[in-house]
N, C-alpha and C. Protein backbone atom coordinates (compact mmCIF):
# COMPACT_ATOMS: atom_id res chain seq x y z
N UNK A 1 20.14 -36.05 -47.70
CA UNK A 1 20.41 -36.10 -49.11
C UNK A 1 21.81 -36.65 -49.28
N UNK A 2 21.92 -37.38 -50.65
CA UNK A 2 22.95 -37.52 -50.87
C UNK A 2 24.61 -36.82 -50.39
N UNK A 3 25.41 -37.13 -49.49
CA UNK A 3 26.96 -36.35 -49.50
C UNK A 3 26.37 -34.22 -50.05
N UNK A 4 25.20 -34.25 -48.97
CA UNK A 4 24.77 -32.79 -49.27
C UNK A 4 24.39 -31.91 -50.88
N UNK A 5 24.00 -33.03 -51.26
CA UNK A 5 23.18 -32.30 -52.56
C UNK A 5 22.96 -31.15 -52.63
N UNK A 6 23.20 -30.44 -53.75
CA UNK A 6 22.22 -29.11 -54.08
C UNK A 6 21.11 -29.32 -54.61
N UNK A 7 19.89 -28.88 -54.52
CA UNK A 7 18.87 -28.54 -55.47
C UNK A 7 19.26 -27.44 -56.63
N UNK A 8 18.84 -27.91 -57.72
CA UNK A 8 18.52 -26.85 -58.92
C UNK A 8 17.26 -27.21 -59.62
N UNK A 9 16.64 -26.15 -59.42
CA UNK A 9 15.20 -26.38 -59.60
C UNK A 9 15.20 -25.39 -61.66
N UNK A 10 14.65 -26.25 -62.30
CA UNK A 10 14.78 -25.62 -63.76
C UNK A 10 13.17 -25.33 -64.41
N UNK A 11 12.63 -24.45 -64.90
CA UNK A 11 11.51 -23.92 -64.85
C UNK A 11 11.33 -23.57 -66.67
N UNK A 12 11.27 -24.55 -67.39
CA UNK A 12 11.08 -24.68 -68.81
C UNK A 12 9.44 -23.31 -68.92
N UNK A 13 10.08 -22.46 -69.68
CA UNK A 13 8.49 -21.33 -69.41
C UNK A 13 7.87 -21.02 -71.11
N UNK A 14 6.99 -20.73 -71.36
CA UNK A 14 6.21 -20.00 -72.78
C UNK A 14 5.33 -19.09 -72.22
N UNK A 15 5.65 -17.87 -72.17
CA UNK A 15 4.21 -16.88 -72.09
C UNK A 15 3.56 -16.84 -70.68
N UNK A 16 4.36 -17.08 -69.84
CA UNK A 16 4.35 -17.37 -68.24
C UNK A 16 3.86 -16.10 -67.33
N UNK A 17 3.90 -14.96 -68.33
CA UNK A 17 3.77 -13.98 -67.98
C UNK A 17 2.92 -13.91 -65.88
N UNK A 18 1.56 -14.01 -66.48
CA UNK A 18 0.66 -14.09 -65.46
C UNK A 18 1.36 -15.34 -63.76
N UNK A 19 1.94 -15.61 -64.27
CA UNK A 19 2.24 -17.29 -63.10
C UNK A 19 3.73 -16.85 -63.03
N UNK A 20 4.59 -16.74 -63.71
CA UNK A 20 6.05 -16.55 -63.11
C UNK A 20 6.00 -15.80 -62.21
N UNK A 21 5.91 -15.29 -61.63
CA UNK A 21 5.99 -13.99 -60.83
C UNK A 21 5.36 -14.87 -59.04
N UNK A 22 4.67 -15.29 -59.25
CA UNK A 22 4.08 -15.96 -57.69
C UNK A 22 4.78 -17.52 -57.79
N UNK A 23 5.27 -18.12 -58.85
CA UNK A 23 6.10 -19.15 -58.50
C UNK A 23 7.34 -19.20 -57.83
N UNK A 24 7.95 -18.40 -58.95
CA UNK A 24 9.56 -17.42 -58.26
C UNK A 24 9.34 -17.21 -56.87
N UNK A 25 8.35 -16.39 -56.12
CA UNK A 25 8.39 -16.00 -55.26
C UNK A 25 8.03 -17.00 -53.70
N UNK A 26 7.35 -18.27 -54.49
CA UNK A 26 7.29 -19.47 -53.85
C UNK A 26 8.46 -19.97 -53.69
N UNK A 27 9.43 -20.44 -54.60
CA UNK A 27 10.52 -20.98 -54.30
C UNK A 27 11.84 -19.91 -54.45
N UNK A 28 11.59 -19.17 -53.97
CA UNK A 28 12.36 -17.79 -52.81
C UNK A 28 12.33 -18.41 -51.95
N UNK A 29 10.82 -18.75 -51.36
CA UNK A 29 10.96 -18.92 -49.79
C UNK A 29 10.76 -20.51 -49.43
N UNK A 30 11.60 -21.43 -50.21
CA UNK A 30 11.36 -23.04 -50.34
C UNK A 30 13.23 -23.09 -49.58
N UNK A 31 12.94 -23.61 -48.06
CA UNK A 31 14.18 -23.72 -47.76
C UNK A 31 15.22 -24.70 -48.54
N UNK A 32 16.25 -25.18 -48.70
CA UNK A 32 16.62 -26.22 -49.25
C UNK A 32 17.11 -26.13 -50.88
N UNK A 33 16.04 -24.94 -51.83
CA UNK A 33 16.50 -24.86 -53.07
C UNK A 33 17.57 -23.70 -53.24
N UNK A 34 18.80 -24.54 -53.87
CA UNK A 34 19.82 -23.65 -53.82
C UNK A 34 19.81 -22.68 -55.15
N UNK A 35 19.21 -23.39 -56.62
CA UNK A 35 19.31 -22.39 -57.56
C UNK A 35 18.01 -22.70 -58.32
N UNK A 36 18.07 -21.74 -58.84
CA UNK A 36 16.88 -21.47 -59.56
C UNK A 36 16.99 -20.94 -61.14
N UNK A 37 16.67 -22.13 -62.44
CA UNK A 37 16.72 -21.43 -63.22
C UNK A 37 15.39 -21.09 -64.51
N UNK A 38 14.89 -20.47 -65.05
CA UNK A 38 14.35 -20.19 -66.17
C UNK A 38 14.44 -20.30 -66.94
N UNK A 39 13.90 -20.85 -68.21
CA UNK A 39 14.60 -21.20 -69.57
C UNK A 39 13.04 -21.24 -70.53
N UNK A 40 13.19 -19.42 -70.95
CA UNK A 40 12.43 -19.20 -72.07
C UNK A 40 12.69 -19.59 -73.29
N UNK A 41 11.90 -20.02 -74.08
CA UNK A 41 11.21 -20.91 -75.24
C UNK A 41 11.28 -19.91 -76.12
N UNK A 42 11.18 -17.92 -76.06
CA UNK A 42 10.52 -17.34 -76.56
C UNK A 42 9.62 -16.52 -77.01
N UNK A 43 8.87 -16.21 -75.65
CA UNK A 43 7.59 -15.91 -74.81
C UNK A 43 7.40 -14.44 -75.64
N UNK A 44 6.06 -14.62 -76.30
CA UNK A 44 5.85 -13.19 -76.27
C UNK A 44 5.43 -12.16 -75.80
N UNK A 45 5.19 -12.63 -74.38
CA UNK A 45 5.14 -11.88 -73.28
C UNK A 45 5.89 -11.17 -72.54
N UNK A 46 6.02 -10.61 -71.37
CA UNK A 46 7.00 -10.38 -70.36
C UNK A 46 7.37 -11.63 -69.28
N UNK A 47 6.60 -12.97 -69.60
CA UNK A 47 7.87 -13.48 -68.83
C UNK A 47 9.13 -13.49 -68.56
N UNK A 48 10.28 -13.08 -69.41
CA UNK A 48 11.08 -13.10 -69.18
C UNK A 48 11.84 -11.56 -68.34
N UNK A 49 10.93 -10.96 -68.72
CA UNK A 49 11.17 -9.94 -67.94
C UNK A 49 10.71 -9.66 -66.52
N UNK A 50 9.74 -10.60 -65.66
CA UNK A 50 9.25 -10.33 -64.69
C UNK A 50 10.28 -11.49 -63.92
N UNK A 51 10.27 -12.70 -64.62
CA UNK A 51 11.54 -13.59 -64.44
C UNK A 51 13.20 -12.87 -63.51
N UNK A 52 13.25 -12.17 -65.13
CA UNK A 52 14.63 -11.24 -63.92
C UNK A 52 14.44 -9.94 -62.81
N UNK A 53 13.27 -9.65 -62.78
CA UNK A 53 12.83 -9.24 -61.90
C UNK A 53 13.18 -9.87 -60.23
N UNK A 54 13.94 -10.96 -60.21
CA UNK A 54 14.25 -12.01 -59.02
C UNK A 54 16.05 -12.18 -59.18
N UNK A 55 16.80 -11.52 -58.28
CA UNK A 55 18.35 -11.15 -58.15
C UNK A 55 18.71 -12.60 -58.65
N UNK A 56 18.25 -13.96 -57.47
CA UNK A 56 18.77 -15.05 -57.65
C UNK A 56 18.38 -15.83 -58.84
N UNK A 57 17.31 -15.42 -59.25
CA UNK A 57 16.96 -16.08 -60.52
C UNK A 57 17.94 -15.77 -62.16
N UNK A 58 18.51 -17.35 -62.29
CA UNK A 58 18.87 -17.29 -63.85
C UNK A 58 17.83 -17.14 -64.59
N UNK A 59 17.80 -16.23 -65.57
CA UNK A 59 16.99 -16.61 -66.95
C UNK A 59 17.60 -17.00 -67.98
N UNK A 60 17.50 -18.14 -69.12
CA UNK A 60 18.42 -18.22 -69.83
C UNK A 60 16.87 -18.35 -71.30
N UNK A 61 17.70 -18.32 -72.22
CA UNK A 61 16.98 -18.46 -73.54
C UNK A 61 17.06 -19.48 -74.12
N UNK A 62 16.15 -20.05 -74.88
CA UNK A 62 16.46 -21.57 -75.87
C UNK A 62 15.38 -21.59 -76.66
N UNK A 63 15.66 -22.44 -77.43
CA UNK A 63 14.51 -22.63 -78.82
C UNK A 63 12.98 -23.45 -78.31
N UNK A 64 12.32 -22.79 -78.37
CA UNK A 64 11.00 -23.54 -78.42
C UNK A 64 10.84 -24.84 -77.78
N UNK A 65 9.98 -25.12 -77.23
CA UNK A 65 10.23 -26.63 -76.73
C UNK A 65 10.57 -27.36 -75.55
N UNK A 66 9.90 -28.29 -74.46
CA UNK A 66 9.73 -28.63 -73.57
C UNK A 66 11.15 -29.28 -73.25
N UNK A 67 11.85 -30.21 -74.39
CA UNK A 67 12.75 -31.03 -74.30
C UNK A 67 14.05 -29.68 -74.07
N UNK A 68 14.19 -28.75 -75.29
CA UNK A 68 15.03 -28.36 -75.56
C UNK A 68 15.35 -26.74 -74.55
N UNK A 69 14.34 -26.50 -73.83
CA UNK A 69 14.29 -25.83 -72.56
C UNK A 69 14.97 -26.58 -71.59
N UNK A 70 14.54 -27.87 -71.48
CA UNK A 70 14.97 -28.36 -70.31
C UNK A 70 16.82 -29.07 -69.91
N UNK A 71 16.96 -29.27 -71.33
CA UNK A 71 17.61 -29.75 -71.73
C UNK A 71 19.07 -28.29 -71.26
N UNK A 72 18.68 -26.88 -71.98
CA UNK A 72 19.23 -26.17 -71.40
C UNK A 72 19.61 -25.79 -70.52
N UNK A 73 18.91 -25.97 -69.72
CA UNK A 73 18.60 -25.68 -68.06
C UNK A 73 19.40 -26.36 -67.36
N UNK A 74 19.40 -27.90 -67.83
CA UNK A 74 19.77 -29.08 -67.05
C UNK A 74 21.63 -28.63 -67.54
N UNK A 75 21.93 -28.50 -68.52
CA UNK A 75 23.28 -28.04 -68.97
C UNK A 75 23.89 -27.20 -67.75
N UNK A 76 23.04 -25.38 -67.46
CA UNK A 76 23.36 -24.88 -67.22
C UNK A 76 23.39 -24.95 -65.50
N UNK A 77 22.53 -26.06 -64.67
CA UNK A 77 22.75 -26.07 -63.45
C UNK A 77 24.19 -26.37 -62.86
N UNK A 78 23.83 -25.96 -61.81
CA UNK A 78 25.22 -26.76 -60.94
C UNK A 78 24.45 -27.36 -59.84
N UNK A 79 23.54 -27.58 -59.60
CA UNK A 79 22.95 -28.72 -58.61
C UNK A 79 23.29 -29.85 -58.91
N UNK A 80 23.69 -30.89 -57.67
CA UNK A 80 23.41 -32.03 -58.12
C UNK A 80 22.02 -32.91 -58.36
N UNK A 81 21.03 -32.45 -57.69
CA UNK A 81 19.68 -32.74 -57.98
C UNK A 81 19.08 -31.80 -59.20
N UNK A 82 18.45 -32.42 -60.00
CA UNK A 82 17.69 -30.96 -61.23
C UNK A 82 16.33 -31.53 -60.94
N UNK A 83 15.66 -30.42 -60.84
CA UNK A 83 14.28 -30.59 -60.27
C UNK A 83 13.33 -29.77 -61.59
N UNK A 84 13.21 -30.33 -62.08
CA UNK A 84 11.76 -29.57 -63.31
C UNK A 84 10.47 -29.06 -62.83
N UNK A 85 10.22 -27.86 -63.01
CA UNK A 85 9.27 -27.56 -62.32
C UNK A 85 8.28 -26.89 -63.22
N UNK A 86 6.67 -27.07 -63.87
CA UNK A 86 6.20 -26.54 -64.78
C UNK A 86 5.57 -24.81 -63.64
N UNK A 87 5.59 -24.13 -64.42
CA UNK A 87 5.02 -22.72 -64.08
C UNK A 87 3.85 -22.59 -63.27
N UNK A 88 2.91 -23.67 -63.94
CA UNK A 88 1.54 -23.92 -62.75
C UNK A 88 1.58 -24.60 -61.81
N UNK A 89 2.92 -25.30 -61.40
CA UNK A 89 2.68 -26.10 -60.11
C UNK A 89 3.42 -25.64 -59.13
N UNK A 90 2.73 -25.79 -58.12
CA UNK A 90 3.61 -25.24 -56.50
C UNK A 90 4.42 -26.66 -55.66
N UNK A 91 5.41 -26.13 -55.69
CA UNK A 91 6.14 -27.26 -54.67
C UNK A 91 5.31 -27.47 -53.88
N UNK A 92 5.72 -28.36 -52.45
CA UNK A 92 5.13 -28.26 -51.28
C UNK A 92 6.53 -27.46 -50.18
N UNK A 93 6.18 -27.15 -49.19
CA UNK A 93 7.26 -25.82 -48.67
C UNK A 93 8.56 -26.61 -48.50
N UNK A 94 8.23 -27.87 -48.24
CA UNK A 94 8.95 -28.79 -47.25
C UNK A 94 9.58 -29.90 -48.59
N UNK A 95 9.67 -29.48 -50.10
CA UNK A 95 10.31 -30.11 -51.16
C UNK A 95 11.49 -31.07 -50.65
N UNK A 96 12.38 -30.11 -50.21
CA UNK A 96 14.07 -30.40 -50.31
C UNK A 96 14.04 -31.77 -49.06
N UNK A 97 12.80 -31.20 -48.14
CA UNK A 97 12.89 -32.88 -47.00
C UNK A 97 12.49 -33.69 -47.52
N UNK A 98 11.61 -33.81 -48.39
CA UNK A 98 10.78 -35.12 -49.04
C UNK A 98 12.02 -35.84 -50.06
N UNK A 99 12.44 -35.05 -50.49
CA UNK A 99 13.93 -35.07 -51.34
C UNK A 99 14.90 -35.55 -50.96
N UNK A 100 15.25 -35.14 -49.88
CA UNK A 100 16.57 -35.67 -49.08
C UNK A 100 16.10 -37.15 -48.54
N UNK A 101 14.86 -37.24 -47.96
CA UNK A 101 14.01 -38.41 -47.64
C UNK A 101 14.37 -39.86 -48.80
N UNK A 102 13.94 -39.04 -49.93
CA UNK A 102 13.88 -39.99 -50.65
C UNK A 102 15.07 -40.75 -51.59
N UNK A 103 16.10 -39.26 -51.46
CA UNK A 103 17.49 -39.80 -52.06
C UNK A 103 18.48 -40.58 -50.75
N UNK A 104 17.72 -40.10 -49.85
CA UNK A 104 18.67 -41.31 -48.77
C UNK A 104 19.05 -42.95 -49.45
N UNK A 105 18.06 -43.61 -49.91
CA UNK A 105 18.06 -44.58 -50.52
C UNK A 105 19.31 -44.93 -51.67
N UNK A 106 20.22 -45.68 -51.39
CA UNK A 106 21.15 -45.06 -52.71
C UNK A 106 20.18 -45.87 -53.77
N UNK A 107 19.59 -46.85 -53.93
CA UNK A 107 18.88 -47.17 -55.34
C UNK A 107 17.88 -46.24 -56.10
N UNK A 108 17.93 -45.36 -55.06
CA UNK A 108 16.75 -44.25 -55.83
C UNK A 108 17.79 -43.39 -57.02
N UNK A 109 17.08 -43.48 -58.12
CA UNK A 109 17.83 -42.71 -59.29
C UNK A 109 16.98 -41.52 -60.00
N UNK A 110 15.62 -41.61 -59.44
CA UNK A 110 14.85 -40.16 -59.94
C UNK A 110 13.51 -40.31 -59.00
N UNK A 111 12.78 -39.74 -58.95
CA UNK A 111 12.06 -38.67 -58.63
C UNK A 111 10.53 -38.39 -58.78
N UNK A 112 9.67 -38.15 -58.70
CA UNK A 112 8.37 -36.99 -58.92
C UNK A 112 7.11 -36.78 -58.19
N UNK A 113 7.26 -35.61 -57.95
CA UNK A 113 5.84 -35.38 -57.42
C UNK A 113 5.02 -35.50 -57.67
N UNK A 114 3.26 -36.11 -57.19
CA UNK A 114 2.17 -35.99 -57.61
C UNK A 114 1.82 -35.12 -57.62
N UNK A 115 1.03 -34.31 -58.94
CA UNK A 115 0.58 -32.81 -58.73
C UNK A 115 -1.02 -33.29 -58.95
N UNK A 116 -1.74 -32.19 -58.80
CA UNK A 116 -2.95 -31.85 -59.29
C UNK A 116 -2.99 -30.90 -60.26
N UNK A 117 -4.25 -30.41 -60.89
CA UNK A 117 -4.57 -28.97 -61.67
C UNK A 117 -5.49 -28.47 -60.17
N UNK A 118 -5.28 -27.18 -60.51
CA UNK A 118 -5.58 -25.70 -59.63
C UNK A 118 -6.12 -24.80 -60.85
N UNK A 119 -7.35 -24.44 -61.23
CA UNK A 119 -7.70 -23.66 -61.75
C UNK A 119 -6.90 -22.50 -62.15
N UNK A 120 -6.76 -21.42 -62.91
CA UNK A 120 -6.04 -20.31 -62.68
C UNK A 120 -7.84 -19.67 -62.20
N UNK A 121 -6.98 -18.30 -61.57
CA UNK A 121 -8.40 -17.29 -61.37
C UNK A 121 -8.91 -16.90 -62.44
N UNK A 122 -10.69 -17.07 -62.47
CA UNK A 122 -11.61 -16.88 -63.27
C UNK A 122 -11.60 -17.97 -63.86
N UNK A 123 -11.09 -18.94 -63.84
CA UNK A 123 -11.40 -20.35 -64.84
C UNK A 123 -12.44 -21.17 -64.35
N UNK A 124 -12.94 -22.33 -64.68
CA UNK A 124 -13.37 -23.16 -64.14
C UNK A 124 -13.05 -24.62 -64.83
N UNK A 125 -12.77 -25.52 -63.97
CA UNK A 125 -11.90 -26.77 -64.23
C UNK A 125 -13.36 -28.03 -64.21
N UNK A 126 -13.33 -28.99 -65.27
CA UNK A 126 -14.31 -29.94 -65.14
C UNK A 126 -13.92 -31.33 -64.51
N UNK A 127 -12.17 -31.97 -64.70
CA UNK A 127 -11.64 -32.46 -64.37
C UNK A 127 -12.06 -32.64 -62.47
N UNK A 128 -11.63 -34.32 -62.14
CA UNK A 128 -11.53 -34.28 -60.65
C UNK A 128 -10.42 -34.08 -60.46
N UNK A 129 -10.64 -33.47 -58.78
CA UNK A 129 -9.47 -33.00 -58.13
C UNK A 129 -8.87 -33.66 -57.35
N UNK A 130 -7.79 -33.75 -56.52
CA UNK A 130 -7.37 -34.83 -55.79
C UNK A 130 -8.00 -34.66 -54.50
N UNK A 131 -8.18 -35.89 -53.66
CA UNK A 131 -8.96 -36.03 -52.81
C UNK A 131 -7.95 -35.83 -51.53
N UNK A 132 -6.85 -36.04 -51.78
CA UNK A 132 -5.29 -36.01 -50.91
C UNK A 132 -5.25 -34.64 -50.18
N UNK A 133 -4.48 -34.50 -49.13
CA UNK A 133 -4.59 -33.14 -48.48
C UNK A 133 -3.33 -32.43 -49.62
N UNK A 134 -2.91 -31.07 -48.79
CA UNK A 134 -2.26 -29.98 -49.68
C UNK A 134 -1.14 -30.66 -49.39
N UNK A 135 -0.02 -31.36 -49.26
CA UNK A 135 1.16 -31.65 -49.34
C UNK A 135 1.40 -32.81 -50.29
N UNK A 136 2.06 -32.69 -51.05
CA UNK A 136 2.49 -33.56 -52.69
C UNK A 136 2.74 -34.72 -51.45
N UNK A 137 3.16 -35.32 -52.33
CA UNK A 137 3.49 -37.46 -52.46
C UNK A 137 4.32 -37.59 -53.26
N UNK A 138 5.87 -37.83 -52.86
CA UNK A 138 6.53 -37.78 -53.66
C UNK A 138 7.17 -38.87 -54.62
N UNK A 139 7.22 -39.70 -55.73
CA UNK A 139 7.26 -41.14 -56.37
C UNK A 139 8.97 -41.45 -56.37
N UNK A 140 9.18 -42.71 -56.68
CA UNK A 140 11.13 -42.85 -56.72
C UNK A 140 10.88 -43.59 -57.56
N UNK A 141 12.00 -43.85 -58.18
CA UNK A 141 11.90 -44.81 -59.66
C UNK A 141 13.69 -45.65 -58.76
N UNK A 142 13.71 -46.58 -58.59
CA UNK A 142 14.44 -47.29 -57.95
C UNK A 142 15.20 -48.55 -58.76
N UNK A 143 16.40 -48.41 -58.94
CA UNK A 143 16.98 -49.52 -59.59
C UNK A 143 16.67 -50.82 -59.15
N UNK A 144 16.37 -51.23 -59.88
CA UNK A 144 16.51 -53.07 -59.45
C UNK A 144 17.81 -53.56 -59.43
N UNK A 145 18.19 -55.05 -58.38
CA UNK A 145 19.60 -55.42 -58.15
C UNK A 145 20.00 -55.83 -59.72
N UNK A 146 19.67 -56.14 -60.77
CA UNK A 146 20.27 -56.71 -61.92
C UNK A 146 20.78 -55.10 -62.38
N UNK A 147 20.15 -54.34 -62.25
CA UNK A 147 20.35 -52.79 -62.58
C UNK A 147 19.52 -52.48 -63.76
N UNK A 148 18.74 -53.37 -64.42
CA UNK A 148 17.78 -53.26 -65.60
C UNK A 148 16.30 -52.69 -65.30
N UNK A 149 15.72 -53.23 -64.74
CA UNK A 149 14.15 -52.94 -64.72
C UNK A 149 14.36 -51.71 -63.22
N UNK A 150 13.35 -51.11 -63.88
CA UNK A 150 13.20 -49.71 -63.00
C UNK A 150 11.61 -50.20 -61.96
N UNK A 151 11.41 -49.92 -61.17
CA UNK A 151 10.05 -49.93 -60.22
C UNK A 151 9.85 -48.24 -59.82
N UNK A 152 8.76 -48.15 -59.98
CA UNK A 152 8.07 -46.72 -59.87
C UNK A 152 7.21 -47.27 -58.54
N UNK A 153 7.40 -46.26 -57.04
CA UNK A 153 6.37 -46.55 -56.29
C UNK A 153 6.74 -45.03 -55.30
N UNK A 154 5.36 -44.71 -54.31
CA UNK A 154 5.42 -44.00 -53.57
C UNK A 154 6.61 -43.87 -53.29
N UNK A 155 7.36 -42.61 -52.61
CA UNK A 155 8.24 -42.44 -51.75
C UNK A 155 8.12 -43.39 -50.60
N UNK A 156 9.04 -44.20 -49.62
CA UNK A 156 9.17 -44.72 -48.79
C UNK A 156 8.44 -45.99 -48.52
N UNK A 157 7.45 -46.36 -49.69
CA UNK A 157 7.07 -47.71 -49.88
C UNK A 157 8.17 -49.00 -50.07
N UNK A 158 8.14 -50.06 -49.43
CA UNK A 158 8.77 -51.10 -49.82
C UNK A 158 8.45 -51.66 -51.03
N UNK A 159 9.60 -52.09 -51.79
CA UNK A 159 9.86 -52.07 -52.97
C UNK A 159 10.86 -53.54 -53.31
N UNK A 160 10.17 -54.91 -53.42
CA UNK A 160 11.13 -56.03 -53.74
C UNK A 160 12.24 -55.55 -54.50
N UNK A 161 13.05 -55.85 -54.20
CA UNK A 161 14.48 -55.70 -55.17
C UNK A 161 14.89 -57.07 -56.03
């Protein structure tokens, strides 16, 4: 990674109740992520309370809203990487290598994982699923040499400049 990056992983939540609790506890044990924060919308649930239920976990509060959660979050990190993470998706264990992998590149300027949907328990999903094994694919959005046009491609794909 970049001159030793931190990860700060920011977790925009509504009503998370049921799913905060086994995410947190996923990226507990995600080597590489240095902070971790929460940023309730509002929840009229106990997310936010099962949230601080986790020593290292920030919870912070903000108004409603995907932008304006994240937006908080991103304020309140001190990582130099901010990693957005929605409540239903699981990293893969091995995040922070695919990460460091991919910020090696200095033209790389962001980021994202391919996710799938995962049912919650008792649901049933009609959507296809990915055909890919269990470890994400991670995308880079890579400056071009004029510094204008952005290229979106796999992690570690060659990429004309």
């Amino acid at each position: 990674m970049r001159d030793g990056a931190t990860i700060s992983v920011i977790v925009p939540v509504l009503d998370e109740e049921a799913r905060i609790g086994r995410r947190l506890a996923e990226l507990e044990a995600t080597p590489g992520v240095d902070e971790v924060i929460v940023v309730d919308g509002g929840s009229a649930d106990r997310t936010a309370a099962v949230a601080s239920d986790f020593p290292a976990v920030r919870v912070l509060s903000a108004p409603r809203g995907r932008g304006p959660q994240m937006n908080a979050g991103a304020a309140a990190a001190s990582g130099a990487v901010l990693l957005f993470l929605h409540a239903d998706v699981s990293l893969p264990r091995d995040a922070a290598v695919w990460i460091a992998g991919v910020l090696a590149d200095p033209a790389v300027v962001a980021g994202a994982f391919r996710t799938w949907t995962v049912p919650d328990a008792g649901r049933c999903c009609t959507w296809p699923t990915s055909a890919r094994g269990s470890r994400a694919s991670p995308t880079a959005t890579r400056r071009s040499s004029s510094g204008g046009r952005r290229s979106r491609a796999p992690a570690g794909s060659p990429i004309s400049r």
